[in-house]
PDB file of N, CA and C in Angstrom:
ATOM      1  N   UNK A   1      13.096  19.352 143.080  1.00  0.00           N
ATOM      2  CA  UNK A   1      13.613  19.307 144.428  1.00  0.00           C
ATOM      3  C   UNK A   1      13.579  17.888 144.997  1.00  0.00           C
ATOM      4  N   UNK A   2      12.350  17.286 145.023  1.00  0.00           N
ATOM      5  CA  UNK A   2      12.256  15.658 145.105  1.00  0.00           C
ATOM      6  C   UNK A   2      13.408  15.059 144.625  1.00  0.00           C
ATOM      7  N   UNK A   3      13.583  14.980 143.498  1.00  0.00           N
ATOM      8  CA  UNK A   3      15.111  14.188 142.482  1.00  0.00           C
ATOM      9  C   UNK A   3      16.219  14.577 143.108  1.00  0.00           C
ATOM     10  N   UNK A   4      16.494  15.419 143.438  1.00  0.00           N
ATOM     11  CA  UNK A   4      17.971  16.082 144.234  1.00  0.00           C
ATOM     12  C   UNK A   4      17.832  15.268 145.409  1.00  0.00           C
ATOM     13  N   UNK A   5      16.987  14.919 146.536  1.00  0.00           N
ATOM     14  CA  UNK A   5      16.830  14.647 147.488  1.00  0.00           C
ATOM     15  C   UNK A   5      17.199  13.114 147.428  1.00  0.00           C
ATOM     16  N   UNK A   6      16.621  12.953 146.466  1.00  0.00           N
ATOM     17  CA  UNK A   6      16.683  11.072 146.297  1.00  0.00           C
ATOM     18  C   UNK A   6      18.017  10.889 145.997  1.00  0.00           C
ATOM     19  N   UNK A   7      18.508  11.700 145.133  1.00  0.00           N
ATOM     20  CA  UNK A   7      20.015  11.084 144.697  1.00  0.00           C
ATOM     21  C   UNK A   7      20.677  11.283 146.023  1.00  0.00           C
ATOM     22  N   UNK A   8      21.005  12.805 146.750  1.00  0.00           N
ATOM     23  CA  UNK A   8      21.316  12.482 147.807  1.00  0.00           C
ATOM     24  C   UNK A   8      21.125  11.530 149.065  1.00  0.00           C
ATOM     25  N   UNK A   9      20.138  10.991 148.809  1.00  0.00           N
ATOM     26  CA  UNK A   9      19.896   9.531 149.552  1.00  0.00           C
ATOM     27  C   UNK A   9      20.408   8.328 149.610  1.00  0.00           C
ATOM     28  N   UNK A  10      20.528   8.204 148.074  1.00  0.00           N
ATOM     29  CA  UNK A  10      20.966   6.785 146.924  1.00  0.00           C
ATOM     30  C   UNK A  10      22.731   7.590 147.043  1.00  0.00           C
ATOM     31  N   UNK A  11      23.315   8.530 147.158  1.00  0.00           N
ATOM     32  CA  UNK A  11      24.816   8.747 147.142  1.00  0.00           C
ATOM     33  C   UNK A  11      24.916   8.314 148.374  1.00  0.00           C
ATOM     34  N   UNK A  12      24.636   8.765 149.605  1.00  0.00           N
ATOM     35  CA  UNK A  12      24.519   8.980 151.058  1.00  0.00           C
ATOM     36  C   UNK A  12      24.865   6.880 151.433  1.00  0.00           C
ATOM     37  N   UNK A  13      23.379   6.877 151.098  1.00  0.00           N
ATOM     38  CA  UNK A  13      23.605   5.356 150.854  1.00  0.00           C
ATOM     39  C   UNK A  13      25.002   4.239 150.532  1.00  0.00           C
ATOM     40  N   UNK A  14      25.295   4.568 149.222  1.00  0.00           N
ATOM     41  CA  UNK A  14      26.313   3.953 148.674  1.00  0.00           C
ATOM     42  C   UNK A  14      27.866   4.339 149.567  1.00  0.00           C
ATOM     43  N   UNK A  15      27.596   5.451 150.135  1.00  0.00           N
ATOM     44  CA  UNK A  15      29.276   5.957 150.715  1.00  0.00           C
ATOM     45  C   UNK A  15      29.130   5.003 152.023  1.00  0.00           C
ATOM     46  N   UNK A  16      27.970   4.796 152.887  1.00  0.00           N
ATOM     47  CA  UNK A  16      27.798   4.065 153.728  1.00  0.00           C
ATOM     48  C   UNK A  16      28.098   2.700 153.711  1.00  0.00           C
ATOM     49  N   UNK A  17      27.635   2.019 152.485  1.00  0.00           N
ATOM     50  CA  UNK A  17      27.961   0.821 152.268  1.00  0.00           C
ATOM     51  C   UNK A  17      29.136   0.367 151.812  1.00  0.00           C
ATOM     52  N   UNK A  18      30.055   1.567 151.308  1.00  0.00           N
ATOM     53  CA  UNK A  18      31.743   1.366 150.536  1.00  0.00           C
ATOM     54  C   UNK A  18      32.379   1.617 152.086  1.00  0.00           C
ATOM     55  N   UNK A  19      31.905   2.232 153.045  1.00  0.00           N
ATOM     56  CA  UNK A  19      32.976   2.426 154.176  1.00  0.00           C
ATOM     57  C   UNK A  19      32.148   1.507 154.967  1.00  0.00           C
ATOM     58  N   UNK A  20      31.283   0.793 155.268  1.00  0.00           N
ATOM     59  CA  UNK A  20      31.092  -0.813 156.259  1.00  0.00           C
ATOM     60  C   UNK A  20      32.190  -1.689 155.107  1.00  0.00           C
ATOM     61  N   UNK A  21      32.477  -1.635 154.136  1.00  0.00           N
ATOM     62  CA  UNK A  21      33.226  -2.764 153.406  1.00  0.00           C
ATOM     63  C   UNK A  21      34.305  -2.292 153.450  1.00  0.00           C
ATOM     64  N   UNK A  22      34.799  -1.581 153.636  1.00  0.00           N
ATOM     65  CA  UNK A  22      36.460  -0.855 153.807  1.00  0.00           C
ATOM     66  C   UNK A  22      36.830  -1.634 155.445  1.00  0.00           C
ATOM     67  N   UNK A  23      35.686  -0.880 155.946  1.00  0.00           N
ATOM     68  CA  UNK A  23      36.309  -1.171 157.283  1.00  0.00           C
ATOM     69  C   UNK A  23      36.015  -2.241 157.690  1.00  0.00           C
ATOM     70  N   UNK A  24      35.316  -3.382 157.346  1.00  0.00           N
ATOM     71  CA  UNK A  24      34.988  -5.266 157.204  1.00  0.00           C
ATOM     72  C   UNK A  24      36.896  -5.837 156.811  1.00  0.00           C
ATOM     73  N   UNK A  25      36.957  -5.198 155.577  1.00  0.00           N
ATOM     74  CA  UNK A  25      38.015  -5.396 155.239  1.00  0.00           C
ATOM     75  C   UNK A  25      39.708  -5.015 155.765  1.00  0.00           C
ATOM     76  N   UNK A  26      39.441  -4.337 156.313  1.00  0.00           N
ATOM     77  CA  UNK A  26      40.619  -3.458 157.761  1.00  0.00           C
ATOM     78  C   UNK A  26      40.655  -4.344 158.492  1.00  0.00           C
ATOM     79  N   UNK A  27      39.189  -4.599 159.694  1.00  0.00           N
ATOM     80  CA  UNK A  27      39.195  -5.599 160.653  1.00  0.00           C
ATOM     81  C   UNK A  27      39.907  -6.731 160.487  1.00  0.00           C
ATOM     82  N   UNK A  28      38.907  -7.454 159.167  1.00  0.00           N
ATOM     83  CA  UNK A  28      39.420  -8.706 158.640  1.00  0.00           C
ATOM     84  C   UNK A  28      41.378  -9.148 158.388  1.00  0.00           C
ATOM     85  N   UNK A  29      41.560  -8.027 157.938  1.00  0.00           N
ATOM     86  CA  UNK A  29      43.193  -7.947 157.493  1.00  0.00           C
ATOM     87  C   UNK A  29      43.894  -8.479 159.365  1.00  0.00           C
ATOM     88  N   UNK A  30      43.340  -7.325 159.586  1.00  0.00           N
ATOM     89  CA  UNK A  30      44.001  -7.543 160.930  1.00  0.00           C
ATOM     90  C   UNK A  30      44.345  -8.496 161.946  1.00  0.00           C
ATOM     91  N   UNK A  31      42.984  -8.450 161.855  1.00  0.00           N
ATOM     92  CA  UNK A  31      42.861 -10.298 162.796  1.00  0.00           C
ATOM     93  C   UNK A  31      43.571 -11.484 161.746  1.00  0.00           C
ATOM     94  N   UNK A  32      43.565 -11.921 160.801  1.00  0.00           N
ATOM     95  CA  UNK A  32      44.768 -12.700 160.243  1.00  0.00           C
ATOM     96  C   UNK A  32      46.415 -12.711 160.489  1.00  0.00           C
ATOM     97  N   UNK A  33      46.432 -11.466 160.329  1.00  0.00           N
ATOM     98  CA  UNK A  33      48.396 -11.039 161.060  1.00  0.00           C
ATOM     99  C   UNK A  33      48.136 -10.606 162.106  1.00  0.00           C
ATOM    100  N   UNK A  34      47.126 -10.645 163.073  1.00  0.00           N
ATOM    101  CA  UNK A  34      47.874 -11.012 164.912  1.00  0.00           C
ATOM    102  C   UNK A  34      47.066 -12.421 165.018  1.00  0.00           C
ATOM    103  N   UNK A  35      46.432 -13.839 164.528  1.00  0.00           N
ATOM    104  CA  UNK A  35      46.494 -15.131 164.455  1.00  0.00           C
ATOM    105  C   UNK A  35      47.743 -15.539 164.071  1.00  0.00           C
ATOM    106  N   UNK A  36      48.102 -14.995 162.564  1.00  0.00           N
ATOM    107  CA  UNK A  36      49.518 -15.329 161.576  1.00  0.00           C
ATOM    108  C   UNK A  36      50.970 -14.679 163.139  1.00  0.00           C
ATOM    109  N   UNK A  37      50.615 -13.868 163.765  1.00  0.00           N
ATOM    110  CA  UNK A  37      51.824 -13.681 164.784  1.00  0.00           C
ATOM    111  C   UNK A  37      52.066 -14.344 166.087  1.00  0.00           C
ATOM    112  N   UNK A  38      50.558 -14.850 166.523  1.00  0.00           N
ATOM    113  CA  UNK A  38      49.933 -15.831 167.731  1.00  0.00           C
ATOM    114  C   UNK A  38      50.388 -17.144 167.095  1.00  0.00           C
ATOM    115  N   UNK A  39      50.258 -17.456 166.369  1.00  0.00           N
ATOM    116  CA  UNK A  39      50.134 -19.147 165.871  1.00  0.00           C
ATOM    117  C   UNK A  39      52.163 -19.536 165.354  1.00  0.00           C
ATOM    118  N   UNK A  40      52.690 -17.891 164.897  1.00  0.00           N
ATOM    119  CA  UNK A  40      54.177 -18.129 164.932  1.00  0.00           C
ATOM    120  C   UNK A  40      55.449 -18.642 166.261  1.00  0.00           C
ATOM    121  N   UNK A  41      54.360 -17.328 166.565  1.00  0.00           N
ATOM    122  CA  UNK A  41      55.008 -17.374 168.132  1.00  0.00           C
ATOM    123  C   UNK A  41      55.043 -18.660 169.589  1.00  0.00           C
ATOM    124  N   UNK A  42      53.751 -19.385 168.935  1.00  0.00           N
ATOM    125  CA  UNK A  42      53.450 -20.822 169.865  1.00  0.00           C
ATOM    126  C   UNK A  42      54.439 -21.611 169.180  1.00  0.00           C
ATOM    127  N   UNK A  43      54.748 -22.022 167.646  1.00  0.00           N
ATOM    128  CA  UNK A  43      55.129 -22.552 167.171  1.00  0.00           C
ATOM    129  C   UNK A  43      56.715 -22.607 167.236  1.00  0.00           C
ATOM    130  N   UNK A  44      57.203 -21.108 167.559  1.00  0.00           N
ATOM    131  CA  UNK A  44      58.542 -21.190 167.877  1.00  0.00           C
ATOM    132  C   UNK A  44      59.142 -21.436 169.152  1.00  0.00           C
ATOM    133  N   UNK A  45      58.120 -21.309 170.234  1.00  0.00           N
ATOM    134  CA  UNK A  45      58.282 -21.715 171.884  1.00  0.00           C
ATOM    135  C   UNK A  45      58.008 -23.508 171.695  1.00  0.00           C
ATOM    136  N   UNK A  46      57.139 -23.845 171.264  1.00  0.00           N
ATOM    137  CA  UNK A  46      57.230 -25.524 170.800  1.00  0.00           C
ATOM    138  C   UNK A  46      58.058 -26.538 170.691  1.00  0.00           C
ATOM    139  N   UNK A  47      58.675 -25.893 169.360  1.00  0.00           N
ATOM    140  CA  UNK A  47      59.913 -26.123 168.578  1.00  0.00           C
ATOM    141  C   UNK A  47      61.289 -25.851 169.888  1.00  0.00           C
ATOM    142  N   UNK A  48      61.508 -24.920 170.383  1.00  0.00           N
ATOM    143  CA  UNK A  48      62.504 -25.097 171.223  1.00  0.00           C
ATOM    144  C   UNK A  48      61.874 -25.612 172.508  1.00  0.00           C
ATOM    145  N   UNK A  49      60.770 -25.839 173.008  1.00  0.00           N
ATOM    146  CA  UNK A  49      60.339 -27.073 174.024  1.00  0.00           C
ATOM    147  C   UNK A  49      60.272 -28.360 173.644  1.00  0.00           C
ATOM    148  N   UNK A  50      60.241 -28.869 172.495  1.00  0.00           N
ATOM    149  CA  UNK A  50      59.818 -30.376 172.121  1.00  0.00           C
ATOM    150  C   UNK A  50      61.371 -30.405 171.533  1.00  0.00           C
ATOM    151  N   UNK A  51      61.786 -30.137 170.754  1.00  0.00           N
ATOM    152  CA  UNK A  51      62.584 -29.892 169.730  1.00  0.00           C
ATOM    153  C   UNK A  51      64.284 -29.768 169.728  1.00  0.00           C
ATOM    154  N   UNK A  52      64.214 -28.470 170.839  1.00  0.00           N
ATOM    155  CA  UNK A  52      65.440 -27.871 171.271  1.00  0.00           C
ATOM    156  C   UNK A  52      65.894 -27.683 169.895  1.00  0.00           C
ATOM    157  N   UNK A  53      65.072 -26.217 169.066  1.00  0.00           N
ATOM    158  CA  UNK A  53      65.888 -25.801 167.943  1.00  0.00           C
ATOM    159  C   UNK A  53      65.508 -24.365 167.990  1.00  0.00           C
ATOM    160  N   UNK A  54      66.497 -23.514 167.481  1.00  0.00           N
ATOM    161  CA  UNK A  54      65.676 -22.701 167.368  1.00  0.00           C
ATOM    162  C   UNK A  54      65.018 -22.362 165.831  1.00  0.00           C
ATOM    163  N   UNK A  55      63.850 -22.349 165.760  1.00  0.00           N
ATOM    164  CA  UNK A  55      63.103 -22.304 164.768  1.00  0.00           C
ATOM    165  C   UNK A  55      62.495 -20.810 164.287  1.00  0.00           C
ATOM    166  N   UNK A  56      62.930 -20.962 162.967  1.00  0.00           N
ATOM    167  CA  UNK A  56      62.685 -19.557 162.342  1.00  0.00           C
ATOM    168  C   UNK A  56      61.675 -19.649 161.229  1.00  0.00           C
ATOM    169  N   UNK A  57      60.453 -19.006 161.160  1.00  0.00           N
ATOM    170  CA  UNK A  57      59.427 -19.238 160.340  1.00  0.00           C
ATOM    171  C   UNK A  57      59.639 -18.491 159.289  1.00  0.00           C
ATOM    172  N   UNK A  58      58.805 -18.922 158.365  1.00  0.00           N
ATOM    173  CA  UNK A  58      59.232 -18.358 156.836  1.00  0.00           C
ATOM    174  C   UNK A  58      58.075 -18.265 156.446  1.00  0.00           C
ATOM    175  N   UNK A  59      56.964 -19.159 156.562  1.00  0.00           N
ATOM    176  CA  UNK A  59      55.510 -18.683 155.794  1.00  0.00           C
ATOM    177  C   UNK A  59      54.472 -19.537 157.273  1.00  0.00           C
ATOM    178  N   UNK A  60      53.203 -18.859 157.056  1.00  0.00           N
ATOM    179  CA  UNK A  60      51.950 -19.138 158.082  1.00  0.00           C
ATOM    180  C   UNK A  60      50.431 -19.079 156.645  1.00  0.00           C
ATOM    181  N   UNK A  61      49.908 -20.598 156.794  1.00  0.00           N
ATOM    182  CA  UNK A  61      49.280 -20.159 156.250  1.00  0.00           C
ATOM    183  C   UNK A  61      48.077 -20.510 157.062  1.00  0.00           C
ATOM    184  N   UNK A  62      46.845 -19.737 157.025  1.00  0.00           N
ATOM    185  CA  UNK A  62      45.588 -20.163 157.463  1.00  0.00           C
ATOM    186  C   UNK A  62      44.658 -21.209 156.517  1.00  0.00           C
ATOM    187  N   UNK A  63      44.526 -21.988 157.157  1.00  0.00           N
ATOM    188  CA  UNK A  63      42.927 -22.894 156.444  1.00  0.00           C
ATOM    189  C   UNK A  63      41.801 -22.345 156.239  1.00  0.00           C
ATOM    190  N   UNK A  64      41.454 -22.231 154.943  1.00  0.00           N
ATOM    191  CA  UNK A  64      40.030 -21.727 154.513  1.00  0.00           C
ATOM    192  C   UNK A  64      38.869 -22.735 154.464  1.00  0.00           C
ATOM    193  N   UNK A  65      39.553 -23.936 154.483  1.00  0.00           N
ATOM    194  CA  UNK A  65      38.407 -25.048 154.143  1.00  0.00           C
ATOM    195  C   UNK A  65      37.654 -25.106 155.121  1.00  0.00           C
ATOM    196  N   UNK A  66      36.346 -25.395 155.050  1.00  0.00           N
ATOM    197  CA  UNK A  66      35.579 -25.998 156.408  1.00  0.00           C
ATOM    198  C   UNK A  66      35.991 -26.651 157.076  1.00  0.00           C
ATOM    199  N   UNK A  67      36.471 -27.843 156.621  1.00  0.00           N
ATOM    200  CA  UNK A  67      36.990 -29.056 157.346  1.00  0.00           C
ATOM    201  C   UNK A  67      37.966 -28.837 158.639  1.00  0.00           C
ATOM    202  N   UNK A  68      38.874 -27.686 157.667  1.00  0.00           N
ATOM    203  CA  UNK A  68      39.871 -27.286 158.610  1.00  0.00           C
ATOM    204  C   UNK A  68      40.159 -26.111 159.305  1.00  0.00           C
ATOM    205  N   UNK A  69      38.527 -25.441 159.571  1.00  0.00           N
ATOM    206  CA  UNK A  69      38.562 -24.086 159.807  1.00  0.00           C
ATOM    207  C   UNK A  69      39.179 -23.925 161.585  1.00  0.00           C
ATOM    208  N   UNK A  70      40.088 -23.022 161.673  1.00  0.00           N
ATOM    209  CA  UNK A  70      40.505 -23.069 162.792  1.00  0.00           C
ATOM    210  C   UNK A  70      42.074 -23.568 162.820  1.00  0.00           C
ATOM    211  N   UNK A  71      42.142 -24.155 161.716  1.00  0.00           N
ATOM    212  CA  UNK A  71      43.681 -24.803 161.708  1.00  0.00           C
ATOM    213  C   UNK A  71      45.201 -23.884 160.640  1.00  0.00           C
ATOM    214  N   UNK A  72      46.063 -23.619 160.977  1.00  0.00           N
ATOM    215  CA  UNK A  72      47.014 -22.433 160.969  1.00  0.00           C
ATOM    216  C   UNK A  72      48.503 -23.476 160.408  1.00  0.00           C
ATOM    217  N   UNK A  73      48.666 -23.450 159.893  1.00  0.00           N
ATOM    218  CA  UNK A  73      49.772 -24.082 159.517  1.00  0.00           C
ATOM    219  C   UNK A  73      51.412 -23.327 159.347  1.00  0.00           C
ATOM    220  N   UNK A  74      52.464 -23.681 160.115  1.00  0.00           N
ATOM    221  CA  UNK A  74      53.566 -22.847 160.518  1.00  0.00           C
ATOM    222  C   UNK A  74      54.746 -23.248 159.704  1.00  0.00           C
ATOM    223  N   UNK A  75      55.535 -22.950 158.973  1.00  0.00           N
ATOM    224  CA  UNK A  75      56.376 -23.880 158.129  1.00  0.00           C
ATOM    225  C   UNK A  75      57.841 -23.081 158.102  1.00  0.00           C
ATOM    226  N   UNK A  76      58.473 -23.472 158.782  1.00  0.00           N
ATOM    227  CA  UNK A  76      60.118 -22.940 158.848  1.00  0.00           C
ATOM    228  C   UNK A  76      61.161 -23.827 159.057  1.00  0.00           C
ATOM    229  N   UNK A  77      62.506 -23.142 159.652  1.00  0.00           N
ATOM    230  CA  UNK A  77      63.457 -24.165 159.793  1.00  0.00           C
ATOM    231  C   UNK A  77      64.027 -24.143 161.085  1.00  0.00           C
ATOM    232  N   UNK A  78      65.259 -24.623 161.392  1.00  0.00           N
ATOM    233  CA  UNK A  78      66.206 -25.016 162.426  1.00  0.00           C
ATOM    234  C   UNK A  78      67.045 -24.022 162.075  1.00  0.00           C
ATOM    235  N   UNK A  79      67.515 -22.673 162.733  1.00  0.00           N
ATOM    236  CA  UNK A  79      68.286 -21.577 162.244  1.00  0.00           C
ATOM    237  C   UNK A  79      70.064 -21.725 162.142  1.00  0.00           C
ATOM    238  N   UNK A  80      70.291 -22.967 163.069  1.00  0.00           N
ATOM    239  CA  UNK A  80      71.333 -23.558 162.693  1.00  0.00           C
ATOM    240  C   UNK A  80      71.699 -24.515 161.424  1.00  0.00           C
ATOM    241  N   UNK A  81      70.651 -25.117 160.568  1.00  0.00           N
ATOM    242  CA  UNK A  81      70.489 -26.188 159.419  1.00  0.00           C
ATOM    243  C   UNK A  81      69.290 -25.248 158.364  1.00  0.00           C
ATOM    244  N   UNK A  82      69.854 -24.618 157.665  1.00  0.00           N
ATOM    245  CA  UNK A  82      68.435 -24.350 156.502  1.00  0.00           C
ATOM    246  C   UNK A  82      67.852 -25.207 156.143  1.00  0.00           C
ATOM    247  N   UNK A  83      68.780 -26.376 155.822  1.00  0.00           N
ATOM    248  CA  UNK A  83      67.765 -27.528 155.317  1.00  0.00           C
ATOM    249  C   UNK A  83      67.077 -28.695 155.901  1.00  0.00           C
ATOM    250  N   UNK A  84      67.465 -28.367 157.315  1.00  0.00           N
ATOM    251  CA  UNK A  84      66.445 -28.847 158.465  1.00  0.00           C
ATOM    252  C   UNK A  84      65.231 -28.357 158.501  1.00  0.00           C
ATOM    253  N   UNK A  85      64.032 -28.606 157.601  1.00  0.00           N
ATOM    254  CA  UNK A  85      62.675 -27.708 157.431  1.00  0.00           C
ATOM    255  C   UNK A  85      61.618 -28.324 158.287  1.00  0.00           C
ATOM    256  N   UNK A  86      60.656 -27.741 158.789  1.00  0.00           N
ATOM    257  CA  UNK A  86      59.799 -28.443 159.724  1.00  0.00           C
ATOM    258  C   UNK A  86      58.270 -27.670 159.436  1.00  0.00           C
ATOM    259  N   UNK A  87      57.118 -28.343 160.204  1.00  0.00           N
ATOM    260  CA  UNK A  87      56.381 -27.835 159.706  1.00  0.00           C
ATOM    261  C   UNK A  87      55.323 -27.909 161.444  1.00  0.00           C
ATOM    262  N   UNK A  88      54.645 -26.999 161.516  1.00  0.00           N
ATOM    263  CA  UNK A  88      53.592 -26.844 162.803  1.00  0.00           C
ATOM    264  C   UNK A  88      52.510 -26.843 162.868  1.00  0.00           C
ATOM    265  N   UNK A  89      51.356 -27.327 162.871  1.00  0.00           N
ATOM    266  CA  UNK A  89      50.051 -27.274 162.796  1.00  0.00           C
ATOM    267  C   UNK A  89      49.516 -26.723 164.026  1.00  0.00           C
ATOM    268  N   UNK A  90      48.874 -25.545 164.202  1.00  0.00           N
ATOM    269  CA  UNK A  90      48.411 -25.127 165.313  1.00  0.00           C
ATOM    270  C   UNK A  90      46.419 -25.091 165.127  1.00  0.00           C
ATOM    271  N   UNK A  91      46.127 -25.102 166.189  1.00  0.00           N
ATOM    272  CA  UNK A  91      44.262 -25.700 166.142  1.00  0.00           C
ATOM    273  C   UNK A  91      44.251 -23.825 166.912  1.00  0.00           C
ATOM    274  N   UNK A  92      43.714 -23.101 166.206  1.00  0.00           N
ATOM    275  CA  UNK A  92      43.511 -21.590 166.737  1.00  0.00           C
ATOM    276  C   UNK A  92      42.063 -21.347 168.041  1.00  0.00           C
ATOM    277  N   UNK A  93      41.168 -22.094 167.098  1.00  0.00           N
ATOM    278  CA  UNK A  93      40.184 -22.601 167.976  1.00  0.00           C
ATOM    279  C   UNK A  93      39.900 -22.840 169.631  1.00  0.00           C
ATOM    280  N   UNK A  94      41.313 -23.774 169.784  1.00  0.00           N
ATOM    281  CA  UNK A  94      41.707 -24.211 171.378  1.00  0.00           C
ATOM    282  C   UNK A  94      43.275 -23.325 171.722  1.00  0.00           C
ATOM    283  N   UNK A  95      43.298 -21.949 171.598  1.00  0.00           N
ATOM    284  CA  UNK A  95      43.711 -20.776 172.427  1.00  0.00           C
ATOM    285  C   UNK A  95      45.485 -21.618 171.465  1.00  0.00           C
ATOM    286  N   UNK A  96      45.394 -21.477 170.297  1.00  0.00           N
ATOM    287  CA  UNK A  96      46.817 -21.765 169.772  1.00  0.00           C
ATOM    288  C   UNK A  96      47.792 -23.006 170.261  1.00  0.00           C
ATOM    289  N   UNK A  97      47.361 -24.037 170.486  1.00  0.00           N
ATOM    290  CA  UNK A  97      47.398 -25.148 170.882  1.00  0.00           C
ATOM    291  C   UNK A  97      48.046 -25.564 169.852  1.00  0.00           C
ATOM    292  N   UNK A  98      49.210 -26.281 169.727  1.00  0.00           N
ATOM    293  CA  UNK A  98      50.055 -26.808 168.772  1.00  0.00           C
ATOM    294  C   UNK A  98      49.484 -28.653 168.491  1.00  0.00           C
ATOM    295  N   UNK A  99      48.751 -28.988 167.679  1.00  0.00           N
ATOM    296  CA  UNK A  99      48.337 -30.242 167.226  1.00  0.00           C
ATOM    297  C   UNK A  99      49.005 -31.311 167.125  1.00  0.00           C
ATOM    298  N   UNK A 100      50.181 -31.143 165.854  1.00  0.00           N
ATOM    299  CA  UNK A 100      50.716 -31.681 165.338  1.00  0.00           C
ATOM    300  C   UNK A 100      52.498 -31.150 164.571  1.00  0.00           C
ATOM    301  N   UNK A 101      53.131 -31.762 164.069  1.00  0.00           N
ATOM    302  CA  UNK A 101      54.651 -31.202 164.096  1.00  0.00           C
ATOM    303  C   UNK A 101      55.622 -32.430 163.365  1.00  0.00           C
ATOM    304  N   UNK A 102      56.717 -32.004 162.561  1.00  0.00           N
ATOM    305  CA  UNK A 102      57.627 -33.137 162.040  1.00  0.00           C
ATOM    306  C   UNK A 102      58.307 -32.344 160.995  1.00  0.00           C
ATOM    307  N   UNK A 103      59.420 -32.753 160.291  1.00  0.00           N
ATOM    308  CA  UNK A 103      59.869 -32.625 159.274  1.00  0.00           C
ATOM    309  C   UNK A 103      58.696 -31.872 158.027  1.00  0.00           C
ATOM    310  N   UNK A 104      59.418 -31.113 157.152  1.00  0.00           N
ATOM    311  CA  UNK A 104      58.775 -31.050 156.297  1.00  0.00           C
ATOM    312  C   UNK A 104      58.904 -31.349 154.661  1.00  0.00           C
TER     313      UNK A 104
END
């Protein structure tokens, strides 16, 4: 009866610890694609405030490095010129604040 009890403990256990990591991993997902939709969306109001283009994004990537934790990088074009490519650096840190910007 003891042994039954324990395994149900040690199972009980393990389902607990696979669903805090499921749902770590849910959260986590999430908050990346509404940053990745926050950091698009500054970047395309920017672009037609500095710019006067309208700018269509194609990839967002986030910084993993330390160095550059906090920093979001926006990379699209001029929807009138495909090969007008540009690129956006947004600082996430200071409420999506656009850094830096130019050709790409």
């Amino acid at each position: 009866m003891g042994k039954l009890k324990e395994k149900n403990i040690i199972i009980l256990i393990i389902l607990a610890i696979i669903a805090l990591i499921i749902g770590f991993t849910i959260k986590n997902t999430h908050e990346k694609n509404i940053d990745k939709e926050k950091s698009a969306k500054a970047a395309i109001e920017h672009m037609k405030k500095e710019e006067n283009i309208d700018f269509v994004v194609t990839d967002v990537k986030i910084e993993t490095h330390f160095e550059l934790s906090g920093s979001i990088t926006v990379r699209g074009y001029d929807k009138n010129d495909k090969q007008n490519k540009f690129y956006v650096d947004i600082n996430k840190i200071q409420n999506y604040k656009v850094k830096t910007w130019g050709k790409d």
